[in-house]
N, C-alpha and C. Protein backbone atom coordinates (compact mmCIF):
# COMPACT_ATOMS: atom_id res chain seq x y z
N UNK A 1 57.74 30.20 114.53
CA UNK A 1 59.14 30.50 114.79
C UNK A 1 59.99 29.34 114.29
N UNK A 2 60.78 29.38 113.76
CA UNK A 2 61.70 28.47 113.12
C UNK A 2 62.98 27.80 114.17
N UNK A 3 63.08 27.04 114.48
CA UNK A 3 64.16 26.23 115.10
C UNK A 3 65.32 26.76 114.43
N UNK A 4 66.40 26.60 115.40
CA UNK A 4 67.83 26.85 115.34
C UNK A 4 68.71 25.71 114.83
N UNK A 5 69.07 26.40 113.83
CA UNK A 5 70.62 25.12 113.11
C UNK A 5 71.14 24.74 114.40
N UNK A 6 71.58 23.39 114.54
CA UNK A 6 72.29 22.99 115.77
C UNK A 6 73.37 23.10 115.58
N UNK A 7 74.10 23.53 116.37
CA UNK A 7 75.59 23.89 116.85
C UNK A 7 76.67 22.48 116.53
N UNK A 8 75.95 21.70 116.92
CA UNK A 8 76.78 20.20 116.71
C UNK A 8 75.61 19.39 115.80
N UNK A 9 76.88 18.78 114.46
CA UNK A 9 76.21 18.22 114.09
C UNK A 9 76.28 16.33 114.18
N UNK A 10 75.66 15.50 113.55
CA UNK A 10 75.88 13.95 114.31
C UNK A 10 76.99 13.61 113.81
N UNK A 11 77.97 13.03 114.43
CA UNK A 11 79.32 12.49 113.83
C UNK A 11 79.32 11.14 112.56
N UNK A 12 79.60 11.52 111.39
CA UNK A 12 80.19 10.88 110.26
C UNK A 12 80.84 9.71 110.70
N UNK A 13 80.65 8.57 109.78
CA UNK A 13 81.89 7.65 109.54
C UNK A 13 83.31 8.10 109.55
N UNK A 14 83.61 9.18 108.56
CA UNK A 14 84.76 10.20 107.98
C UNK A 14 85.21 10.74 109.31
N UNK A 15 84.61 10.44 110.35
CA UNK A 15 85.26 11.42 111.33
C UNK A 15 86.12 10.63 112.40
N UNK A 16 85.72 9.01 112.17
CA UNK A 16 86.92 8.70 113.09
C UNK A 16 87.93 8.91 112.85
N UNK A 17 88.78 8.68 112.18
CA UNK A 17 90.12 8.63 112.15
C UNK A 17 90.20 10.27 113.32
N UNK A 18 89.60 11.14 112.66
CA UNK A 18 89.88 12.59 113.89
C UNK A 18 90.23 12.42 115.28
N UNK A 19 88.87 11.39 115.82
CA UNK A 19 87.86 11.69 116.66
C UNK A 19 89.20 10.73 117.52
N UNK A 20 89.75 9.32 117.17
CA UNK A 20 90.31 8.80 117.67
C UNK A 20 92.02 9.43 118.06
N UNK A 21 92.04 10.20 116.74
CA UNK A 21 93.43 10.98 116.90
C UNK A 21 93.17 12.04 118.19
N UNK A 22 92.30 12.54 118.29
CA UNK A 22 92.22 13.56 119.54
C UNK A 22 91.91 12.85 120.66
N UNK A 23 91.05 11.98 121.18
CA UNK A 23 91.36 10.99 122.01
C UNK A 23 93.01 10.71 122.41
N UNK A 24 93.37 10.22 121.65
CA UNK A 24 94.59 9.95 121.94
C UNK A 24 95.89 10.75 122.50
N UNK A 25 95.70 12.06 121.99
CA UNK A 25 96.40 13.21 122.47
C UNK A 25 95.53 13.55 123.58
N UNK A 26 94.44 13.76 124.14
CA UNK A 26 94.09 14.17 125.32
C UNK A 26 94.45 13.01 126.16
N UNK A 27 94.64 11.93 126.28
CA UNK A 27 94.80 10.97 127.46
C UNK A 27 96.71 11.33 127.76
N UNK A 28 97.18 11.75 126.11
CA UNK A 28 98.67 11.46 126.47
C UNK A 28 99.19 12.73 127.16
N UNK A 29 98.30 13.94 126.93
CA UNK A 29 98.26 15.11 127.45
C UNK A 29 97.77 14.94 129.22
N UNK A 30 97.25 14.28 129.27
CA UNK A 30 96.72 13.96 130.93
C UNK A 30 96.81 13.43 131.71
N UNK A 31 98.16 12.24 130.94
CA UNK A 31 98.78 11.68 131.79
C UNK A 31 100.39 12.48 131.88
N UNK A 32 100.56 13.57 131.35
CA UNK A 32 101.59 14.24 131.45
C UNK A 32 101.54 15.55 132.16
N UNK A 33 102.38 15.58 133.14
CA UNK A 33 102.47 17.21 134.24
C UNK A 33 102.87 18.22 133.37
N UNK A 34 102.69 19.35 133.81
CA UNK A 34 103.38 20.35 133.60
C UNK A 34 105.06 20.68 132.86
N UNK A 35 105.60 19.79 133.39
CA UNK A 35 106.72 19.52 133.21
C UNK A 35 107.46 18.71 132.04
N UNK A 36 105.94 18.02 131.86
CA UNK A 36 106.35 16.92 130.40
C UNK A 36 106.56 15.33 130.55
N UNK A 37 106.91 15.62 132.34
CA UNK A 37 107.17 13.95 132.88
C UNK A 37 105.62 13.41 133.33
N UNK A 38 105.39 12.22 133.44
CA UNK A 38 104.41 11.17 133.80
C UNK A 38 103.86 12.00 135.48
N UNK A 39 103.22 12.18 135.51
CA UNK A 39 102.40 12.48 136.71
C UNK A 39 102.45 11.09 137.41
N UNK A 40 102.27 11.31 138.73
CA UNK A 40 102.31 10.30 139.83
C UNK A 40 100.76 10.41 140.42
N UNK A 41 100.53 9.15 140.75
CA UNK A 41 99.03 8.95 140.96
C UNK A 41 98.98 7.83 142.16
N UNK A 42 98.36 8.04 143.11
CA UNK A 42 98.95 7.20 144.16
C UNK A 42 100.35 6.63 144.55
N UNK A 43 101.09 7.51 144.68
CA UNK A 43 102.23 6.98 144.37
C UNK A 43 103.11 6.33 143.44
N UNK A 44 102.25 5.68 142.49
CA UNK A 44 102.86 5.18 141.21
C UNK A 44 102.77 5.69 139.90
N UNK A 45 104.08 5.51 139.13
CA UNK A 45 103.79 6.43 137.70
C UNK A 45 102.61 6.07 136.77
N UNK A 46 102.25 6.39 135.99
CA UNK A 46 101.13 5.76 135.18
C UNK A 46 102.20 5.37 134.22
């Protein structure tokens, strides 16, 4: 039986610049509510 092409393959040199650009939008995305303003986190803004 033959093994399956993997779904993911190992990440490239070529791929940081991506890898860091989406990083960066998910943290700025998660530190932002619903609303667009800074979420509050213990009481203080981030």
């Amino acid at each position: 039986m033959e093994e399956p092409t993997p779904a993911v393959r190992p990440a490239r040199p070529d791929d940081l610049p991506r890898l860091v650009e989406l990083i960066h939008e998910h943290i700025a995305y998660d530190r932002l509510g619903a609303n667009g303003l800074p979420k509050r986190r213990y009481g203080w803004p981030v």
